[in-house]
N, C-alpha and C. Protein backbone atom coordinates (compact mmCIF):
# COMPACT_ATOMS: atom_id res chain seq x y z
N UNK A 1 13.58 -1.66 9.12
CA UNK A 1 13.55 -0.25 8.79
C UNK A 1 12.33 0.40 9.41
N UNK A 2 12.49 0.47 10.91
CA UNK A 2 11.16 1.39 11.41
C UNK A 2 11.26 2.81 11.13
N UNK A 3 10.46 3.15 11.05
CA UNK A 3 9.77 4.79 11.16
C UNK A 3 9.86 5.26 12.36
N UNK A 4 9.48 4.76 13.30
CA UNK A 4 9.53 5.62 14.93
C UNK A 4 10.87 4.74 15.39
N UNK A 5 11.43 5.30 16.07
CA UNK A 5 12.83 5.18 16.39
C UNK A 5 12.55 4.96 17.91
N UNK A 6 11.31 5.19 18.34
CA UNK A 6 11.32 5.11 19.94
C UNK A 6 10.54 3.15 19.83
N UNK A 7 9.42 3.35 19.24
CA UNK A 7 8.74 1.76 19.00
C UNK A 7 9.04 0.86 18.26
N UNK A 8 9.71 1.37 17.56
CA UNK A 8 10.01 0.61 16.25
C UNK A 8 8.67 0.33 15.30
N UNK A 9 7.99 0.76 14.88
CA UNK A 9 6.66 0.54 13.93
C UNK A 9 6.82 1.37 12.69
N UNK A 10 6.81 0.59 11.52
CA UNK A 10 6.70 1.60 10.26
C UNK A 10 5.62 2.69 9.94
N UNK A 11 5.59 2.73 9.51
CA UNK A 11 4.47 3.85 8.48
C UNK A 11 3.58 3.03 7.68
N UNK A 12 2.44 3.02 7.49
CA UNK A 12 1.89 2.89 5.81
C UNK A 12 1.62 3.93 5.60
N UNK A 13 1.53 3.97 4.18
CA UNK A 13 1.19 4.87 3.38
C UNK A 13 0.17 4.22 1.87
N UNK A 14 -0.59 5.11 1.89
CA UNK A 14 -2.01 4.52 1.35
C UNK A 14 -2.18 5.40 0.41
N UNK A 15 -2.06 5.68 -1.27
CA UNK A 15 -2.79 6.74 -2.18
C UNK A 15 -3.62 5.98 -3.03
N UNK A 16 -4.94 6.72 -3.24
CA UNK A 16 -5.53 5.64 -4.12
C UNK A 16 -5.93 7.23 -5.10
N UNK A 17 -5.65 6.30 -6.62
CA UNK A 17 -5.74 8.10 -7.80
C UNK A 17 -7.17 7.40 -8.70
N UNK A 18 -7.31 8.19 -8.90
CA UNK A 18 -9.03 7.81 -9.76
C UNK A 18 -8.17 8.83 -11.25
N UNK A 19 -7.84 8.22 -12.52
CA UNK A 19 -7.01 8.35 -13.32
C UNK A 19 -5.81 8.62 -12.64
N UNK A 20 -5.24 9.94 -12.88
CA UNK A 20 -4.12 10.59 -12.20
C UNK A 20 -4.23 11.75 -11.11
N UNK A 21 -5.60 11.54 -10.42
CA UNK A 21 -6.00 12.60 -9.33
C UNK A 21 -5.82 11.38 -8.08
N UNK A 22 -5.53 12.10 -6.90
CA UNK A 22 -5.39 11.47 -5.96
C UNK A 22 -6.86 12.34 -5.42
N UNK A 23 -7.61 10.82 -4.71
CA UNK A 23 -8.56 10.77 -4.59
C UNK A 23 -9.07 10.44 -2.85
N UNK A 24 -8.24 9.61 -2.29
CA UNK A 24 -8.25 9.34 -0.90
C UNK A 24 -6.32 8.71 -0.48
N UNK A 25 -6.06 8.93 0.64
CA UNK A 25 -4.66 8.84 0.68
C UNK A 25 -4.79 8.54 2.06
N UNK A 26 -3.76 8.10 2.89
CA UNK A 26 -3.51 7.58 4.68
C UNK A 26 -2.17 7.89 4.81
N UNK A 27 -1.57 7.84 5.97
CA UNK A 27 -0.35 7.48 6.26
C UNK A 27 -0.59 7.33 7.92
N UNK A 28 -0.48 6.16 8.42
CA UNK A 28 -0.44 5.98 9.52
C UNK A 28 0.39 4.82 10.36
N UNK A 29 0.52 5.05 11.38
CA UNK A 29 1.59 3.89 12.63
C UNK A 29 1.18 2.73 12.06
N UNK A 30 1.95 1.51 11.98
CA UNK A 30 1.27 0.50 12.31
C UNK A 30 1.09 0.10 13.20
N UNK A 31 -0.04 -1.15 13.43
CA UNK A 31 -0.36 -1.12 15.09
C UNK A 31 0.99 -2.47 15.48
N UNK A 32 1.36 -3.00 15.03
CA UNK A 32 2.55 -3.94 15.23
C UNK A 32 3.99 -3.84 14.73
N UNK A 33 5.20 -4.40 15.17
CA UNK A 33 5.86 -4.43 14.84
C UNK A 33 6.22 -4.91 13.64
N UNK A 34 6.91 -4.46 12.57
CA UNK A 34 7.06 -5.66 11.52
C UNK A 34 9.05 -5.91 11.77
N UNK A 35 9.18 -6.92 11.93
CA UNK A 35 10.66 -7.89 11.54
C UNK A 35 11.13 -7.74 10.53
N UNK A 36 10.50 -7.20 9.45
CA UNK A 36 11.20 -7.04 8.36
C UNK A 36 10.45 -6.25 7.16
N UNK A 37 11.62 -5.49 6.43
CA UNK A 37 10.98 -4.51 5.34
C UNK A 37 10.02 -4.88 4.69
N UNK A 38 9.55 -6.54 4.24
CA UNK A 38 9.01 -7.46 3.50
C UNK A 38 7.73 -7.32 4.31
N UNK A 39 7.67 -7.86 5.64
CA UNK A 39 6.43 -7.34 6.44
C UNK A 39 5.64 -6.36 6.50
N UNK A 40 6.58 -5.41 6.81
CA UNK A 40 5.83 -3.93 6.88
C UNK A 40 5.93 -3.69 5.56
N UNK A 41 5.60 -3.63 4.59
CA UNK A 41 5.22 -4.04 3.44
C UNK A 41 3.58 -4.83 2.87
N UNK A 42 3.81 -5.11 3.19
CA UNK A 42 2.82 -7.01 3.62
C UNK A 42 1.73 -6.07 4.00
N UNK A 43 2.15 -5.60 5.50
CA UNK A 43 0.61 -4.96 5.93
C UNK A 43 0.40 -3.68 5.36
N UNK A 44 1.48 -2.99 4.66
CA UNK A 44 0.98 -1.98 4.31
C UNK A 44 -0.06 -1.97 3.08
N UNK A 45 -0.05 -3.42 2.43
CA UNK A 45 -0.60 -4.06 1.17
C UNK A 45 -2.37 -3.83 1.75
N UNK A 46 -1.83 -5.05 2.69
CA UNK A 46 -3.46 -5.80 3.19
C UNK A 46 -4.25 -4.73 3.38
N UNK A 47 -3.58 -3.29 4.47
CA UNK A 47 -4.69 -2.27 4.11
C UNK A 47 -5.05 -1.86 3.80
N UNK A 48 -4.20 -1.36 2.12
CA UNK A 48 -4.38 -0.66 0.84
C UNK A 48 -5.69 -1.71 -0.23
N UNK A 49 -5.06 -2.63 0.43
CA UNK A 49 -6.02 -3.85 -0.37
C UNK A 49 -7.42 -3.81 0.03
N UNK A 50 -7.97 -3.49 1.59
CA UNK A 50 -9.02 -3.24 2.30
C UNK A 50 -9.49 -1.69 1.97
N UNK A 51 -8.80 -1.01 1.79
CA UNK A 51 -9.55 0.73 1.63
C UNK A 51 -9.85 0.39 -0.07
N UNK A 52 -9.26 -0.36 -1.18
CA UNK A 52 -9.50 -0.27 -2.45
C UNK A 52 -10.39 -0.83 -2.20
N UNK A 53 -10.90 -2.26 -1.95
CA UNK A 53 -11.88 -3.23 -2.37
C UNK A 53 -13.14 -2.03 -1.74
N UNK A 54 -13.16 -1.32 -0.63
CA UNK A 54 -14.16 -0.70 -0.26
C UNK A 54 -14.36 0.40 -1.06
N UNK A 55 -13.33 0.93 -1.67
CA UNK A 55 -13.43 2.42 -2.49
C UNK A 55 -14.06 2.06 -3.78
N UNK A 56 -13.77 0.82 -4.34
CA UNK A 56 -14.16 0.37 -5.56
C UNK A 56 -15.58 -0.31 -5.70
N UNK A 57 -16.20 -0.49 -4.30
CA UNK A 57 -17.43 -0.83 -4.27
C UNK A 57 -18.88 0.74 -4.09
N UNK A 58 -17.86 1.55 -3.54
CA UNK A 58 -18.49 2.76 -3.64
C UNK A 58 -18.57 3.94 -4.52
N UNK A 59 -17.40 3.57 -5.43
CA UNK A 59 -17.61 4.02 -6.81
C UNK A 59 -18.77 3.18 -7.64
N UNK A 60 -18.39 1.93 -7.66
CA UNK A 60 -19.68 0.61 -8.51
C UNK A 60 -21.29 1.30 -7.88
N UNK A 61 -20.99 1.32 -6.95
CA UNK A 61 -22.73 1.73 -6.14
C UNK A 61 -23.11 3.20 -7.04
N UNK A 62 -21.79 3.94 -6.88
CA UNK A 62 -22.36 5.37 -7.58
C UNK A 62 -22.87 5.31 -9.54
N UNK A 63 -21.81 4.19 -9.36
CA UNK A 63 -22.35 4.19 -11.56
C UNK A 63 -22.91 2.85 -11.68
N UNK A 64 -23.32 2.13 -11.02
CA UNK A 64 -24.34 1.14 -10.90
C UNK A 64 -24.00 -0.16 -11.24
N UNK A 65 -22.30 -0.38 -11.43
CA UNK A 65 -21.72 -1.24 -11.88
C UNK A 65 -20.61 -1.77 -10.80
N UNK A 66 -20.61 -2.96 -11.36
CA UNK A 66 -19.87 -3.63 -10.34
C UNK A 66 -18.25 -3.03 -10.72
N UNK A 67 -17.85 -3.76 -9.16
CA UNK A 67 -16.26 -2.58 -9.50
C UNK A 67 -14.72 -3.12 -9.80
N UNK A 68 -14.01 -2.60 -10.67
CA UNK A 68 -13.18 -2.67 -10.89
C UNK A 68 -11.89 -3.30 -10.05
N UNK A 69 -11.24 -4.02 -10.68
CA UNK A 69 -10.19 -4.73 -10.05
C UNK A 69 -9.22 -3.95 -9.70
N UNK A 70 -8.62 -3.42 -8.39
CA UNK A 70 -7.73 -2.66 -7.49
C UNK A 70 -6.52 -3.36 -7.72
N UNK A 71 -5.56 -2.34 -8.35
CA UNK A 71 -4.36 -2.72 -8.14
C UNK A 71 -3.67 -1.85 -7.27
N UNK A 72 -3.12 -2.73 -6.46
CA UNK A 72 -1.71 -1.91 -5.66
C UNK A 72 -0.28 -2.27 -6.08
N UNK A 73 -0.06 -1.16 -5.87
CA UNK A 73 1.79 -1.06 -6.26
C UNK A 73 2.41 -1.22 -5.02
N UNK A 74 3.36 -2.22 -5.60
CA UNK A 74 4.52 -2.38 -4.34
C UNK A 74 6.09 -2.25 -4.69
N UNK A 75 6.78 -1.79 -4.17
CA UNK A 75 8.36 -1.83 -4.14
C UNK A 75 9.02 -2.93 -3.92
N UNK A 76 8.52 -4.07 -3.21
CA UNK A 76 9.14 -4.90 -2.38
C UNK A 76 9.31 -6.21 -3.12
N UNK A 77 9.75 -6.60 -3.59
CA UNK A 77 9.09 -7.83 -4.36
C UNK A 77 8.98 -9.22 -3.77
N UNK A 78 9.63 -9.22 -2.34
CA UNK A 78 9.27 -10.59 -1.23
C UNK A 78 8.02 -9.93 -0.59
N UNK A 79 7.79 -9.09 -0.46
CA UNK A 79 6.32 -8.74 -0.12
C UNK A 79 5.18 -8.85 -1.23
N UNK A 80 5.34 -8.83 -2.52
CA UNK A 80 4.49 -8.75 -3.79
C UNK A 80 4.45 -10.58 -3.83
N UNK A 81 5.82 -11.49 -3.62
CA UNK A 81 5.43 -12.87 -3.60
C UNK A 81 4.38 -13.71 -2.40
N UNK A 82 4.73 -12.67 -1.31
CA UNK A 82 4.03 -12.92 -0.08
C UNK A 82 2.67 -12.77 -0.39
N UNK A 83 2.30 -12.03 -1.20
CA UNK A 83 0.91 -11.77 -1.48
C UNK A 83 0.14 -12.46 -2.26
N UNK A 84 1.31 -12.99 -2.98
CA UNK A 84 0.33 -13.50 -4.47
C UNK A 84 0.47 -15.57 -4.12
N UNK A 85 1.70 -15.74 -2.48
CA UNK A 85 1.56 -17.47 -2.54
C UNK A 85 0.91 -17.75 -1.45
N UNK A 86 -0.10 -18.45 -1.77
CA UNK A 86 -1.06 -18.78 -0.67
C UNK A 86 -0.39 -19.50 0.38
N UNK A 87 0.98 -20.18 0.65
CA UNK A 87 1.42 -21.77 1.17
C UNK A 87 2.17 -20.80 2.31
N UNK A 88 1.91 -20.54 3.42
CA UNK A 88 2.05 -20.30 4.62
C UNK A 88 3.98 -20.79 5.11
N UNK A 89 4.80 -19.82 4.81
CA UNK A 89 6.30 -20.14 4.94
C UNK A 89 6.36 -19.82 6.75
N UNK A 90 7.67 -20.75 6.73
CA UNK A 90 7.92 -20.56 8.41
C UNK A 90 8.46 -19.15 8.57
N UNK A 91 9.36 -18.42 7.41
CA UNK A 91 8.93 -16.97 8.06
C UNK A 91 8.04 -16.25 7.92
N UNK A 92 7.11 -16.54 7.69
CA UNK A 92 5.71 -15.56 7.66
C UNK A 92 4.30 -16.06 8.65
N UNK A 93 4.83 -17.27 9.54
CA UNK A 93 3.86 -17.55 9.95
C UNK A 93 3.31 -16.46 11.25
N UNK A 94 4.67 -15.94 11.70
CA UNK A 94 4.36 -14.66 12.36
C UNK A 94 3.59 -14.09 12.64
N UNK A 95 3.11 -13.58 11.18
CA UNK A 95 2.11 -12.35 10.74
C UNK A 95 0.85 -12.61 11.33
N UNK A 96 0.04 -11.83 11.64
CA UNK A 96 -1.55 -12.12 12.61
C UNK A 96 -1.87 -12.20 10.86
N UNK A 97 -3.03 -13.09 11.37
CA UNK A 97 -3.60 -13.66 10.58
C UNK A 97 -4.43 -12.40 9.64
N UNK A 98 -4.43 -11.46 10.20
CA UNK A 98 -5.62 -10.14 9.86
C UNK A 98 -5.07 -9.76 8.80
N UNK A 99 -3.98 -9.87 8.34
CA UNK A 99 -3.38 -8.87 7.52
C UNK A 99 -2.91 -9.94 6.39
N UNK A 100 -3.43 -11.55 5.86
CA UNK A 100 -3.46 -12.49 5.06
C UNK A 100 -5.01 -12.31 4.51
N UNK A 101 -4.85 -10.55 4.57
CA UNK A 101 -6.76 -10.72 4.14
C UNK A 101 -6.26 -10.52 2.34
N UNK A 102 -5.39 -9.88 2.16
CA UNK A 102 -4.63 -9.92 1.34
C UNK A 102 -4.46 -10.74 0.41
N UNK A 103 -3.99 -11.93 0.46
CA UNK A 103 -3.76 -13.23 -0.23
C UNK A 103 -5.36 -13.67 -0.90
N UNK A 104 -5.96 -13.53 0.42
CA UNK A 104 -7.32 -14.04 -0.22
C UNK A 104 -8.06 -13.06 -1.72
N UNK A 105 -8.03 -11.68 -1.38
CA UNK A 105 -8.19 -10.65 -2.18
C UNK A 105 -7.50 -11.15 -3.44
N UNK A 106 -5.87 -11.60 -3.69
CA UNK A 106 -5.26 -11.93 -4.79
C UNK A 106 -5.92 -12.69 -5.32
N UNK A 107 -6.34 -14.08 -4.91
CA UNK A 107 -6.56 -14.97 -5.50
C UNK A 107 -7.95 -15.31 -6.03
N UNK A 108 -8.98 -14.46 -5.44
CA UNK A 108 -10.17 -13.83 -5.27
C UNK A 108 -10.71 -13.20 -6.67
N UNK A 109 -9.35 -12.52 -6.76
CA UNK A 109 -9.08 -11.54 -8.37
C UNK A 109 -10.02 -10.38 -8.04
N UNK A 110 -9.88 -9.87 -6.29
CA UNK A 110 -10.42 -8.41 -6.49
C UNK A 110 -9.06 -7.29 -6.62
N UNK A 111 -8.15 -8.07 -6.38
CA UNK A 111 -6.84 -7.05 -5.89
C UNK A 111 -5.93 -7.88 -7.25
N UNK A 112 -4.92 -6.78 -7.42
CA UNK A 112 -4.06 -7.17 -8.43
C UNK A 112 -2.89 -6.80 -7.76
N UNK A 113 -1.62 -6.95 -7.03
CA UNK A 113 -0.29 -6.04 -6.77
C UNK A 113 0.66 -6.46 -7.82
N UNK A 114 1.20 -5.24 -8.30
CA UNK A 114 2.58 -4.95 -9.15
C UNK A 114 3.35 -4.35 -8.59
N UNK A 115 4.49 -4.82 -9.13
CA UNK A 115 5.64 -4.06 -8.75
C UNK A 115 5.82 -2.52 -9.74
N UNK A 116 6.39 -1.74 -8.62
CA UNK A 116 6.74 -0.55 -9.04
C UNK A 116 8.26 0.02 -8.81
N UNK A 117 8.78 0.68 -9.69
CA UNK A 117 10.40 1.06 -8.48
C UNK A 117 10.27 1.67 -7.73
N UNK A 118 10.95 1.79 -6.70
CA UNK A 118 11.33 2.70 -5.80
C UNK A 118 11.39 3.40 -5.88
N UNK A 119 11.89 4.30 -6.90
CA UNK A 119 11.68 5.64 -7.53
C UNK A 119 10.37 6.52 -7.93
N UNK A 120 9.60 5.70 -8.08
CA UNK A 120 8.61 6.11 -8.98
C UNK A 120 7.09 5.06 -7.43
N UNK A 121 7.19 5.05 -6.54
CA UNK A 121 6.19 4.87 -5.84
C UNK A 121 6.05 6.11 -4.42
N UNK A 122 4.53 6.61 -5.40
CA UNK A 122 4.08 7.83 -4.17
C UNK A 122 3.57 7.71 -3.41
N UNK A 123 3.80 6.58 -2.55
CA UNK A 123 3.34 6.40 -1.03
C UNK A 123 3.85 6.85 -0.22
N UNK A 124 5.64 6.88 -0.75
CA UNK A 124 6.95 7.10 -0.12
C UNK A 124 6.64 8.39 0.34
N UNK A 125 6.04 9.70 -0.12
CA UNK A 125 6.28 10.70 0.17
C UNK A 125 4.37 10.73 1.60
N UNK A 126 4.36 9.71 1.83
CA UNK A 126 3.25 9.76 2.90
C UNK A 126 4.27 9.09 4.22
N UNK A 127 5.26 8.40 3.89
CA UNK A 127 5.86 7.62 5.00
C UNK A 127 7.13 7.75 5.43
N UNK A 128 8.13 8.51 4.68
CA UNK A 128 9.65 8.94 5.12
C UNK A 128 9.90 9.92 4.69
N UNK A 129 10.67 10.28 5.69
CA UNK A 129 11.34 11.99 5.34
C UNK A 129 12.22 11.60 3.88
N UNK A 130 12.03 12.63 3.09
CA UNK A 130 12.94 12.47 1.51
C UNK A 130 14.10 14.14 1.38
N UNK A 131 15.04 13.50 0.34
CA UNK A 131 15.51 14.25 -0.13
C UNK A 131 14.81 15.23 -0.49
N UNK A 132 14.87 16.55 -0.89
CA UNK A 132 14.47 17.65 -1.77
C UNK A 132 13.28 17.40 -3.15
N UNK A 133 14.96 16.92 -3.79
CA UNK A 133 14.63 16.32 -5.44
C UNK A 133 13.64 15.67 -5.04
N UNK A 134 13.73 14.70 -4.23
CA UNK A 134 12.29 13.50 -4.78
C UNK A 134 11.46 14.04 -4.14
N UNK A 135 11.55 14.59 -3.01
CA UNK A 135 9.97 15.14 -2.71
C UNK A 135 9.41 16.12 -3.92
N UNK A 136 9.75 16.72 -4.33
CA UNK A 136 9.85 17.23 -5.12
C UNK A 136 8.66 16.93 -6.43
N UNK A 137 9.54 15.47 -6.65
CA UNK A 137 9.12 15.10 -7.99
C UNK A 137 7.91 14.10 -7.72
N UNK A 138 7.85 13.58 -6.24
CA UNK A 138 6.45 12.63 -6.33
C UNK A 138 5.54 13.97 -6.00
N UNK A 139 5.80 14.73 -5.03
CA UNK A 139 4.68 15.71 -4.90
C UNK A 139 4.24 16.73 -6.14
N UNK A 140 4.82 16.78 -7.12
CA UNK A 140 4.17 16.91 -8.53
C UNK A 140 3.92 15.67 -9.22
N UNK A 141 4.28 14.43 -9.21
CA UNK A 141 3.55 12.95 -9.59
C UNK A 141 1.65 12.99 -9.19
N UNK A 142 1.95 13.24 -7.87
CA UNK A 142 0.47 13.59 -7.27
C UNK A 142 -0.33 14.77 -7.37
N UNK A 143 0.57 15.95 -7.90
CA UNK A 143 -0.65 16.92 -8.63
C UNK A 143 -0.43 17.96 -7.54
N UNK A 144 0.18 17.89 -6.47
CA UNK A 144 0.22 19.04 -5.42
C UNK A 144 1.19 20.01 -6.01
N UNK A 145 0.64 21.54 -6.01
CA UNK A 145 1.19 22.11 -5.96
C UNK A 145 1.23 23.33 -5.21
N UNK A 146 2.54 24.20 -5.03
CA UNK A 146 3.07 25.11 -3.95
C UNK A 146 2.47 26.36 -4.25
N UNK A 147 1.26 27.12 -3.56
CA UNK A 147 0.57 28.09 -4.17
C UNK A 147 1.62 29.43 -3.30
N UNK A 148 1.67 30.34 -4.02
CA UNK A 148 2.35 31.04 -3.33
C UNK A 148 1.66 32.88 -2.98
């Protein structure tokens, strides 16, 4: 399921909310192909996993405390197992190694990933064109609203 139709490369999409405010957010190319929804997935984790562990160390620096365990939400749930089993499967050996920064983070216990539905994850509205309705309803999930 690529995003660019000319390269084939997905999207990530990155929101990180400090309660229910969105606080820093991404959406960008990936630099590789992913083979599968589970992949591009995967890396969209590892970088969400890399901007939290850094966001959560620069909040700790500001209140003088060490920082809080980052959870990311995922849709995918062969990408949420990919994350959380350290044992290197023959389809995943693929993956550049850069983006198994991930796994380490899990097990590390700086990163936490859960599953979320499909319905209800607002990344979606950083990475694919949507219906109406749901744009709709994540872009009030996230607090944006249409000033007129």
């Amino acid at each position: 399921m690529a995003g660019d139709m000319d390269d084939r490369k997905s999207t990530t999409g990155v929101l990180f909310c400090l309660g229910n405010v969105p606080v820093t957010w991404q959406s960008q190319k990936q630099s590789v192909v992913a083979l599968s929804s589970c992949e591009a997935e995967y890396i969209a984790a590892a970088s969400a996993a890399c901007q939290g562990i850094w966001l959560g160390l620069l909040l700790g620096s500001f209140y003088g405390k060490a920082p809080s365990i980052v959870t990311i939400f995922i849709d995918n749930q062969s990408a949420i197992q990919l994350c959380k089993n350290p044992v290197f499967h023959g389809r995943s050996k693929h993956i550049a190694t850069r983006f198994h920064f991930i796994r380490e983070s899990v097990e590390g216990g700086e990163v936490i990933v859960q599953k979320i539905h499909t319905d209800d994850q607002l990344a979606d509205i950083l990475t694919k064109p949507l219906g109406r309705v749901r744009f709709l309803h994540l872009r009030s999930k996230i607090g944006v609203v249409n000033i007129k």
